[in-house]
N, C-alpha and C. Protein backbone atom coordinates (compact mmCIF):
# COMPACT_ATOMS: atom_id res chain seq x y z
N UNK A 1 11.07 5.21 7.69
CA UNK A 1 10.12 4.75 6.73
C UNK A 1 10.63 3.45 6.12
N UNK A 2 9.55 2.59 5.67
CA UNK A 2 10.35 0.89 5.20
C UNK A 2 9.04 0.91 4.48
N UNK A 3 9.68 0.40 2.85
CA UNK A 3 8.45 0.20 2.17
C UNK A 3 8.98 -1.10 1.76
N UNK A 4 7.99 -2.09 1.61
CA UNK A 4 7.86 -3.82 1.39
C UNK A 4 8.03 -3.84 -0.18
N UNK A 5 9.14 -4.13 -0.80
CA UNK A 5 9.04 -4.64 -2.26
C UNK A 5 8.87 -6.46 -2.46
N UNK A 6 8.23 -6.77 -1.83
CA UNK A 6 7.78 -7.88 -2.18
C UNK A 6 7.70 -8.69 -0.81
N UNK A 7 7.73 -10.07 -0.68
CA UNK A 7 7.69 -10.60 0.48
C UNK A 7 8.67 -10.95 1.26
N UNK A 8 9.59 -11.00 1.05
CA UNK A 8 11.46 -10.90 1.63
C UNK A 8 11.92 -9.48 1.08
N UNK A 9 11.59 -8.23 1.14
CA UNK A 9 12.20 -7.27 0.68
C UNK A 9 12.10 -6.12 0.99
N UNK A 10 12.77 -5.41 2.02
CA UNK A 10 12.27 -3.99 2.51
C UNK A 10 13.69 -3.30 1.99
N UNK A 11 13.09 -1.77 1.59
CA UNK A 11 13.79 -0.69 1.61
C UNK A 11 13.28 0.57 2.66
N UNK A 12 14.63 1.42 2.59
CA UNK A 12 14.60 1.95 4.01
C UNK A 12 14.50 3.81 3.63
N UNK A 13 14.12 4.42 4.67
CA UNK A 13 15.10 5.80 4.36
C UNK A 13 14.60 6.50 6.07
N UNK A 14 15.31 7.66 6.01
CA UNK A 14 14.93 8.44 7.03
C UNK A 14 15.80 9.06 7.30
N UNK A 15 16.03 10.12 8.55
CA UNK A 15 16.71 10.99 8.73
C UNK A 15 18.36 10.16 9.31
N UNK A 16 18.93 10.92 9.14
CA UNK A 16 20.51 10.19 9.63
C UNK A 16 21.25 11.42 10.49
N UNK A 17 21.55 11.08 11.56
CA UNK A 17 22.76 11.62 12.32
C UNK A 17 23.97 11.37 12.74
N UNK A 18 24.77 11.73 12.48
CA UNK A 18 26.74 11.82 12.31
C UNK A 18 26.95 11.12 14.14
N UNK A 19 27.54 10.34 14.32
CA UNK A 19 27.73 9.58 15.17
C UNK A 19 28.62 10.33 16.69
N UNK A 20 28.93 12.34 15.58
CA UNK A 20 29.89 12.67 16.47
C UNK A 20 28.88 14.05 16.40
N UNK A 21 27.77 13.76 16.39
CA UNK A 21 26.31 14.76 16.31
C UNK A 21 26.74 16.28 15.54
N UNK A 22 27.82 16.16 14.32
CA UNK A 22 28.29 17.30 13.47
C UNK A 22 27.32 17.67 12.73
N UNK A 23 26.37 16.85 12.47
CA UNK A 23 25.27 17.15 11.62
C UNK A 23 24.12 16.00 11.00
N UNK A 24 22.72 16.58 11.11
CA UNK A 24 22.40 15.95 10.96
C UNK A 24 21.66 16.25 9.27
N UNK A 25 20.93 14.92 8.41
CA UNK A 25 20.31 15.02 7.38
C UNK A 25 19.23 14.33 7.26
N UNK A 26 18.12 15.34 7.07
CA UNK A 26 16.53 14.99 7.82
C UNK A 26 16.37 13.93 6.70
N UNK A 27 16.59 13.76 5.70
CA UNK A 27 16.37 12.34 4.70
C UNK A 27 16.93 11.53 3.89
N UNK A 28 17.38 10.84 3.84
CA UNK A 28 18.73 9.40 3.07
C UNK A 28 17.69 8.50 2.81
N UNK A 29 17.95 7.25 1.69
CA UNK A 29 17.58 6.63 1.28
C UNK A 29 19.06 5.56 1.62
N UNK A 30 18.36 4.24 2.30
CA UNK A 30 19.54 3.22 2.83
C UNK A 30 19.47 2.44 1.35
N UNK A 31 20.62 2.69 0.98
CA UNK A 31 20.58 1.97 -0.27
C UNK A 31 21.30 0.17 -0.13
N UNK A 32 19.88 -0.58 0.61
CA UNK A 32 20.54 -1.83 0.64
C UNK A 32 18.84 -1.69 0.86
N UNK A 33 18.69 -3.53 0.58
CA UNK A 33 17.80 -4.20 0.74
C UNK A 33 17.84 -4.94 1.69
N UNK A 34 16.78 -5.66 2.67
CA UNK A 34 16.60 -6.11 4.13
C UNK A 34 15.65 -7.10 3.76
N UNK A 35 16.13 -8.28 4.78
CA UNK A 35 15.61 -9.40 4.35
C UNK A 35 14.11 -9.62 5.52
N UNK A 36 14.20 -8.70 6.27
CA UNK A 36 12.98 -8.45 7.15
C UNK A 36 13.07 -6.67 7.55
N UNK A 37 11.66 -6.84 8.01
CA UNK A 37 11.47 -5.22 7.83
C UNK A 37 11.76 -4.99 9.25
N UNK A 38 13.21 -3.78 8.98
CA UNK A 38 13.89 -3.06 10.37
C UNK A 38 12.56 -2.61 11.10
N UNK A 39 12.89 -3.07 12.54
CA UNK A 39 11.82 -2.34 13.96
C UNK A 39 12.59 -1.41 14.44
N UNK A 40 13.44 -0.61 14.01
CA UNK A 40 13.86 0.78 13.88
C UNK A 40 15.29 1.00 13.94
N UNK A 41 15.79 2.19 14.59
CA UNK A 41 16.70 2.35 13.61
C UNK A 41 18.13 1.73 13.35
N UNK A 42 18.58 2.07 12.26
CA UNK A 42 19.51 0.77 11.66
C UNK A 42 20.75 1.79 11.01
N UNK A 43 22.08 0.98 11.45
CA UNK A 43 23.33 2.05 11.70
C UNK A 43 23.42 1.85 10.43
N UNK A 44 24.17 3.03 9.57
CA UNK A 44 24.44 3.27 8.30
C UNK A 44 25.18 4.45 8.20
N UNK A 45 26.40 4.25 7.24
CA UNK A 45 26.78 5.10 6.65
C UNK A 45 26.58 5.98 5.45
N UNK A 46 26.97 6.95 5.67
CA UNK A 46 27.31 8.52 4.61
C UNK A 46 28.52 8.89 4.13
N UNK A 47 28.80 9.14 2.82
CA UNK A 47 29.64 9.98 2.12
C UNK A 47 30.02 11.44 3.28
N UNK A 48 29.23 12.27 3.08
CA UNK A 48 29.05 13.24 3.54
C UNK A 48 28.11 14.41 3.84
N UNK A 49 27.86 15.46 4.77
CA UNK A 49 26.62 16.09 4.92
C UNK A 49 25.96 16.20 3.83
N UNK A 50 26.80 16.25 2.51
CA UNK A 50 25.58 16.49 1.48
C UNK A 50 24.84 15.42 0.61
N UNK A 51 25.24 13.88 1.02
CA UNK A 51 24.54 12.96 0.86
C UNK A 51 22.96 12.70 0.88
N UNK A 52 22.63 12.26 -0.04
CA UNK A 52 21.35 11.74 -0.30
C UNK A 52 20.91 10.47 0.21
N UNK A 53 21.87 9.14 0.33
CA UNK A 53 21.75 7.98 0.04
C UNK A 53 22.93 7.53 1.32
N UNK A 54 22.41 6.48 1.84
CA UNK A 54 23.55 5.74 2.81
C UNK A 54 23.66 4.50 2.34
N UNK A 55 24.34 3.78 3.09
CA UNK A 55 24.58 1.99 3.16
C UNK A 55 24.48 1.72 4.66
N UNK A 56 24.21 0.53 4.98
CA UNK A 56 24.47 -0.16 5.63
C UNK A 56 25.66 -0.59 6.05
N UNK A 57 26.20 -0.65 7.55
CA UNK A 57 27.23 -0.73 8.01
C UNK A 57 27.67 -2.29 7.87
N UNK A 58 28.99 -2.49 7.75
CA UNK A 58 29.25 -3.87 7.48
C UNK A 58 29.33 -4.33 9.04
N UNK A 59 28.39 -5.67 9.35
CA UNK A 59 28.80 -6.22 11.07
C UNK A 59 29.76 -7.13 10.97
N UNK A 60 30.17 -7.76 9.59
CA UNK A 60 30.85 -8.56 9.78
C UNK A 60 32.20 -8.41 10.50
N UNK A 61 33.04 -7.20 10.90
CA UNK A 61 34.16 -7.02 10.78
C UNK A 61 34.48 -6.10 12.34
C-alpha cells in the first residue's frame, strides 16, 4: 500500500518477511518517506517479529 502525502511524498506499509523466512508480519508501516511512489516491493528492516513499523534499508553501504 503507498499513500501520496503530497506531490514528492509517499508513505508505505505492507506485509514484511524475515529474509531467513522465520517469520512473517502481515502489516508494518515503512517509517520513511519516498521521493517517488515504490512500483513494489522495497527492502526494509525490523526490530523484531513483534514490530509494527520498519525502515528502510541503508544502500549506501
Amino acid at each position: 500500500m503507498s499513500e501520496s502525502r503530497g506531490d514528492d511524498e509517499w508513505k508505505c506499509g505492507g506485509s514484511f518477511r524475515a529474509d531467513d523466512r522465520s517469520f512473517v508480519l502481515p502489516e508494518v508501516e515503512v517509517d520513511t518517506t519516498f521521493a517517488t511512489k515504490p512500483t513494489g516491493p522495497v527492502a526494509v528492516f525490523v526490530d523484531d517479529e513483534s514490530s509494527t513499523t520498519a525502515v528502510e534499508r541503508d544502500t549506501s553501504v
